[in-house]
N, C-alpha and C. Protein backbone atom coordinates (compact mmCIF):
# COMPACT_ATOMS: atom_id res chain seq x y z
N UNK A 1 -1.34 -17.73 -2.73
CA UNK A 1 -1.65 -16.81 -3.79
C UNK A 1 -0.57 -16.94 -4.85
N UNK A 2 -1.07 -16.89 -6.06
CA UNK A 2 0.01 -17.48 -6.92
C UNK A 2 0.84 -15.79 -7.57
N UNK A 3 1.63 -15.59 -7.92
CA UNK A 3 2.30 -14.57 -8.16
C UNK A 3 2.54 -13.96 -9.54
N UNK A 4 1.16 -13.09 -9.30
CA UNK A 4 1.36 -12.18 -10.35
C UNK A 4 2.46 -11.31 -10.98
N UNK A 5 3.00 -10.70 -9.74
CA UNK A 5 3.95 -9.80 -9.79
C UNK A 5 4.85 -10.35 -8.58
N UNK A 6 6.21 -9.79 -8.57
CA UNK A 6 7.12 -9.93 -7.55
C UNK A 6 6.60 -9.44 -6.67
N UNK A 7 6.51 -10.51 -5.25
CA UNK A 7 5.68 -9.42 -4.23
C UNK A 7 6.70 -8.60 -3.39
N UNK A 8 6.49 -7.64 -2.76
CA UNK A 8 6.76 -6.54 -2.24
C UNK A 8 6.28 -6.02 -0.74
N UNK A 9 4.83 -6.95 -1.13
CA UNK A 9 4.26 -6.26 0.37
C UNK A 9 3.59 -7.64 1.28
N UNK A 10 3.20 -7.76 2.14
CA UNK A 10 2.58 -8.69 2.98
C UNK A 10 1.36 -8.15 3.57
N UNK A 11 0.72 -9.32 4.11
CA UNK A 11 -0.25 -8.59 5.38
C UNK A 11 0.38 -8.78 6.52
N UNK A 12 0.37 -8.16 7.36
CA UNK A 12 0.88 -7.77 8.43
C UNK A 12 0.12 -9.25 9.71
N UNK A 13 1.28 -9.59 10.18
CA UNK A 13 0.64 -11.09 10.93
C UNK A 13 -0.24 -10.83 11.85
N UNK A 14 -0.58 -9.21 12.57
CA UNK A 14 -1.29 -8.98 13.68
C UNK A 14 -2.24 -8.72 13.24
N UNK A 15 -2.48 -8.40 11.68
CA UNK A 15 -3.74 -8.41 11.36
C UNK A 15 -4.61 -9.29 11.18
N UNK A 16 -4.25 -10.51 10.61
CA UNK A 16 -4.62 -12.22 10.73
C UNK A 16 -4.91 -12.21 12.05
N UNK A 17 -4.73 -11.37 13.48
CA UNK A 17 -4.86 -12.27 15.00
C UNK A 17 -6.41 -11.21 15.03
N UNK A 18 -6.62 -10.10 14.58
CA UNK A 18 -7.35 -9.00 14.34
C UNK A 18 -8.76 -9.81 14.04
N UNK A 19 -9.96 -9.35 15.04
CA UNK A 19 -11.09 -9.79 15.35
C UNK A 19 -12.12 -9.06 14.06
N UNK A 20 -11.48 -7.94 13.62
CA UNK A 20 -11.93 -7.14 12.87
C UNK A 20 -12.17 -8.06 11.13
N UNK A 21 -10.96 -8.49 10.95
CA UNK A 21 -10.99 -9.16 9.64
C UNK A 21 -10.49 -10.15 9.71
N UNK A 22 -11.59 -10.95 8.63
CA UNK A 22 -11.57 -12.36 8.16
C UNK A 22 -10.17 -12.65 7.16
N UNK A 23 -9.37 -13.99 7.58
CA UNK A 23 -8.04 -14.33 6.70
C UNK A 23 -8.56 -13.90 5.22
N UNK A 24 -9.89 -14.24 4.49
CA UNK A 24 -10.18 -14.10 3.38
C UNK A 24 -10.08 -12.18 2.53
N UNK A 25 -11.03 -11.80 3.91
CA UNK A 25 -11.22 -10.26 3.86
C UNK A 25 -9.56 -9.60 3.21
N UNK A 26 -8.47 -10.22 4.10
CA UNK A 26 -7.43 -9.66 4.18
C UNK A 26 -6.33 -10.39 2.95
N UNK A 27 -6.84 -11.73 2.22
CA UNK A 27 -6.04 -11.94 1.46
C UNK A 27 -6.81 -11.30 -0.01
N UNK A 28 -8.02 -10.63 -0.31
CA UNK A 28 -8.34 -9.64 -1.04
C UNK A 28 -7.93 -8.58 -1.02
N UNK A 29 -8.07 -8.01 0.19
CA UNK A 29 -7.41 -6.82 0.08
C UNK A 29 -5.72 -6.82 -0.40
N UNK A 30 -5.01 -7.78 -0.33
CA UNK A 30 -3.48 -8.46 -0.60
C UNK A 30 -3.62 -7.99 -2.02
N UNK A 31 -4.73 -8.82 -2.40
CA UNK A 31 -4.36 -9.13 -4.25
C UNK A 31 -5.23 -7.75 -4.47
N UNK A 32 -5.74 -6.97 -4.22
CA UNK A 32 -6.39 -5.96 -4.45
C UNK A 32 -4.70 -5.06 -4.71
N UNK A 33 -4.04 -4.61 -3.91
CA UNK A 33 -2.83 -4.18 -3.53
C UNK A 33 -1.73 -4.62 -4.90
N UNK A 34 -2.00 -5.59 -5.71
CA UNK A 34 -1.76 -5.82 -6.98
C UNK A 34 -2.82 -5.64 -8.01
N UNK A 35 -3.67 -5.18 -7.90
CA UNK A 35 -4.40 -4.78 -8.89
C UNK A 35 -4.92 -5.99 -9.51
N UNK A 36 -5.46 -7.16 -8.75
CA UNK A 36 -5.87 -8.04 -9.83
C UNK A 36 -7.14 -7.68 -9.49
N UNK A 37 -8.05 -8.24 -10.77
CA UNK A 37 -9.62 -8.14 -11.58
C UNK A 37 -10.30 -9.57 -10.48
N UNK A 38 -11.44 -9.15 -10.06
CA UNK A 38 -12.30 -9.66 -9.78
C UNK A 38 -12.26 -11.16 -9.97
N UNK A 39 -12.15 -11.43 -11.81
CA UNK A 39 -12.28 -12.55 -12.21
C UNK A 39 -11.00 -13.22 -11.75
N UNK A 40 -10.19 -11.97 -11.31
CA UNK A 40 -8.72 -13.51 -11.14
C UNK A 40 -9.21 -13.51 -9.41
N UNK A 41 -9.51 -13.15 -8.82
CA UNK A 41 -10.04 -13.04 -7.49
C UNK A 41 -10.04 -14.28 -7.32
N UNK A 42 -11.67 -14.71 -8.14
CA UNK A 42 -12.78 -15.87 -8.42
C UNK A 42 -11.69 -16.92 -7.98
N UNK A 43 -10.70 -17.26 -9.39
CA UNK A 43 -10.04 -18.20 -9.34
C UNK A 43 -9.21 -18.81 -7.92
N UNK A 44 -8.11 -17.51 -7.60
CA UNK A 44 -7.68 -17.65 -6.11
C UNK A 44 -8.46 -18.10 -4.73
N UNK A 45 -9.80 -17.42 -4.96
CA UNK A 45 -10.05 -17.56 -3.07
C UNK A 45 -11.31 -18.57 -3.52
N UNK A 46 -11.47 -18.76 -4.56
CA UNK A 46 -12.88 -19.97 -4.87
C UNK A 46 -14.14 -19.32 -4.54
N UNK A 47 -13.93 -18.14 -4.89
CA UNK A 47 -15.59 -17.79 -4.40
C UNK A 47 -15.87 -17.08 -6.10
N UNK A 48 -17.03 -16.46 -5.47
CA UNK A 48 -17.99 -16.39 -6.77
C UNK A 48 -17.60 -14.63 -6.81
N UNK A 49 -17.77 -13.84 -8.33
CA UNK A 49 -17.55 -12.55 -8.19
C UNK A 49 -18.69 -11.89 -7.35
N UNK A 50 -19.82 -12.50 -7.04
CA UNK A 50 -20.99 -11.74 -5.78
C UNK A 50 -20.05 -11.94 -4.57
N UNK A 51 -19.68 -12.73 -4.50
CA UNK A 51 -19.18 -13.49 -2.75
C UNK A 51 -18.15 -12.38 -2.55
N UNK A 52 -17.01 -11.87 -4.01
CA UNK A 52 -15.44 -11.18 -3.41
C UNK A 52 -16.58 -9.55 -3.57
N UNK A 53 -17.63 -9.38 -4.12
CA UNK A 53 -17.49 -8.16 -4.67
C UNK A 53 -18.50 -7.48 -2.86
N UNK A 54 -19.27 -8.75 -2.57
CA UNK A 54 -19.63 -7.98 -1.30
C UNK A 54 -18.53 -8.12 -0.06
N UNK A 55 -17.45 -8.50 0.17
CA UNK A 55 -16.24 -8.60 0.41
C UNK A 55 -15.96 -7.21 0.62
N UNK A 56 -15.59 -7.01 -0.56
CA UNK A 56 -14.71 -5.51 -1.19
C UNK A 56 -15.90 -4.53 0.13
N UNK A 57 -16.85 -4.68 -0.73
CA UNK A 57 -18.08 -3.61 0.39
C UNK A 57 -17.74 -3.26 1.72
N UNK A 58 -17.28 -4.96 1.96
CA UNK A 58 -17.47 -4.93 3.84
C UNK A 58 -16.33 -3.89 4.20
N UNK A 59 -14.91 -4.51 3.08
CA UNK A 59 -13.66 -3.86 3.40
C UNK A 59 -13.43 -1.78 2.99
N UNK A 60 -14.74 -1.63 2.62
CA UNK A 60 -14.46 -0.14 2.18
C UNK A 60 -15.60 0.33 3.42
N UNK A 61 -16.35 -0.42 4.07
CA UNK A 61 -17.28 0.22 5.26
C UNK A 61 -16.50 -0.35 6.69
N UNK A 62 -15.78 -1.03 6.61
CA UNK A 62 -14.55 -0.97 7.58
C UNK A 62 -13.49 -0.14 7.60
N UNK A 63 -13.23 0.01 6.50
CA UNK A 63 -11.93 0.83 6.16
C UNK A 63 -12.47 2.71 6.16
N UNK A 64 -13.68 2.48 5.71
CA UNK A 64 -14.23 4.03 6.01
C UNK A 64 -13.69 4.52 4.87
N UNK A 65 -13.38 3.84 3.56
CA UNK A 65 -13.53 4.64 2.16
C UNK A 65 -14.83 4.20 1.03
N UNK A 66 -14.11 4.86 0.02
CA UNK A 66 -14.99 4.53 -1.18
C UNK A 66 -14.37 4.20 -2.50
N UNK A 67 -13.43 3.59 -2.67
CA UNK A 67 -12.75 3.15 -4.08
C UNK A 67 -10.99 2.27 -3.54
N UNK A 68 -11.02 1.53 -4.89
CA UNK A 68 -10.58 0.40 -4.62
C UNK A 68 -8.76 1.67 -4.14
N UNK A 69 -8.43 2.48 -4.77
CA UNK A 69 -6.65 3.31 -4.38
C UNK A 69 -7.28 3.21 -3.05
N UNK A 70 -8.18 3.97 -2.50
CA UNK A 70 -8.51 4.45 -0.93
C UNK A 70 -8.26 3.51 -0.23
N UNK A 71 -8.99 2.01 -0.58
CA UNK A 71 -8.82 1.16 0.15
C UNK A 71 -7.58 0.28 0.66
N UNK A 72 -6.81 0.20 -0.51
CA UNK A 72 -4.95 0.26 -0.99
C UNK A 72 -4.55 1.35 0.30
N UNK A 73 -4.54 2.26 0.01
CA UNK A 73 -3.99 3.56 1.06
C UNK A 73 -4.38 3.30 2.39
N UNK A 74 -6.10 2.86 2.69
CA UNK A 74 -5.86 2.67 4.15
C UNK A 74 -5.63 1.86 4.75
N UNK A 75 -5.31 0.18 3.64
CA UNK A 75 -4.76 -0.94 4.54
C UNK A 75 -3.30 -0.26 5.01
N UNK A 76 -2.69 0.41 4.08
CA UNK A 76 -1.51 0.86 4.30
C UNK A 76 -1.19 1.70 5.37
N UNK A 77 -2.25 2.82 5.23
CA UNK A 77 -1.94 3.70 6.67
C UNK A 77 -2.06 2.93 8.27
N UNK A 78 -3.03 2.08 8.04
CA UNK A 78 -3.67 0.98 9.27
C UNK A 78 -2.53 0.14 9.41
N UNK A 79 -1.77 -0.33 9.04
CA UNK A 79 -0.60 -1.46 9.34
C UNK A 79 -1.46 -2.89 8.79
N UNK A 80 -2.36 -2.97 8.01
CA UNK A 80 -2.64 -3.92 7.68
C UNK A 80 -1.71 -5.05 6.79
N UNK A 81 -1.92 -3.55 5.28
CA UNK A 81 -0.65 -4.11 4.39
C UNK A 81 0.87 -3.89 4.88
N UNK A 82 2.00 -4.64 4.69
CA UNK A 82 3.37 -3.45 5.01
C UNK A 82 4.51 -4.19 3.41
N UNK A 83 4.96 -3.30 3.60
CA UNK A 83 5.90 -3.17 2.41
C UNK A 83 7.43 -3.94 3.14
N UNK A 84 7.68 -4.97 2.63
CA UNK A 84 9.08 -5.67 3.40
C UNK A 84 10.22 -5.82 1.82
């Protein structure tokens, strides 16, 4: 992932071993966690804005929210994201 901002946070390596989510699922939710746009999504993971935007879906009906802060907050509460 190329660096928008100084990073700050990671995904958490036990979440990558996690049956629950896909490496992709979890490096969106990463750049989500920086606030990048859809369209810079596209560029990073090579998919199409349908491909990240039903993504996002899966990760807010896993995560058991409804908007992109919520979803920020519960990788965070979950140990998904961590702050190093």
């Amino acid at each position: 992932m190329c660096s928008k901002k100084e990073r700050v946070t990671q995904i958490n390596p036990a979440a990558r071993r996690s049956a629950q989510f896909c490496d992709m699922e979890l490096e969106i939710l990463h750049m989500l966690s920086y606030e990048y746009e859809i369209s810079e999504m596209t560029l990073e993971c090579e998919l199409n804005e349908l491909e990240i935007g039903k993504m996002i879906q899966k990760l807010y009906e896993k995560l058991d929210v409804d908007s992109k802060p919520g979803l920020v907050r519960a990788a965070f509460e979950s140990g998904l994201l961590q702050i190093y």
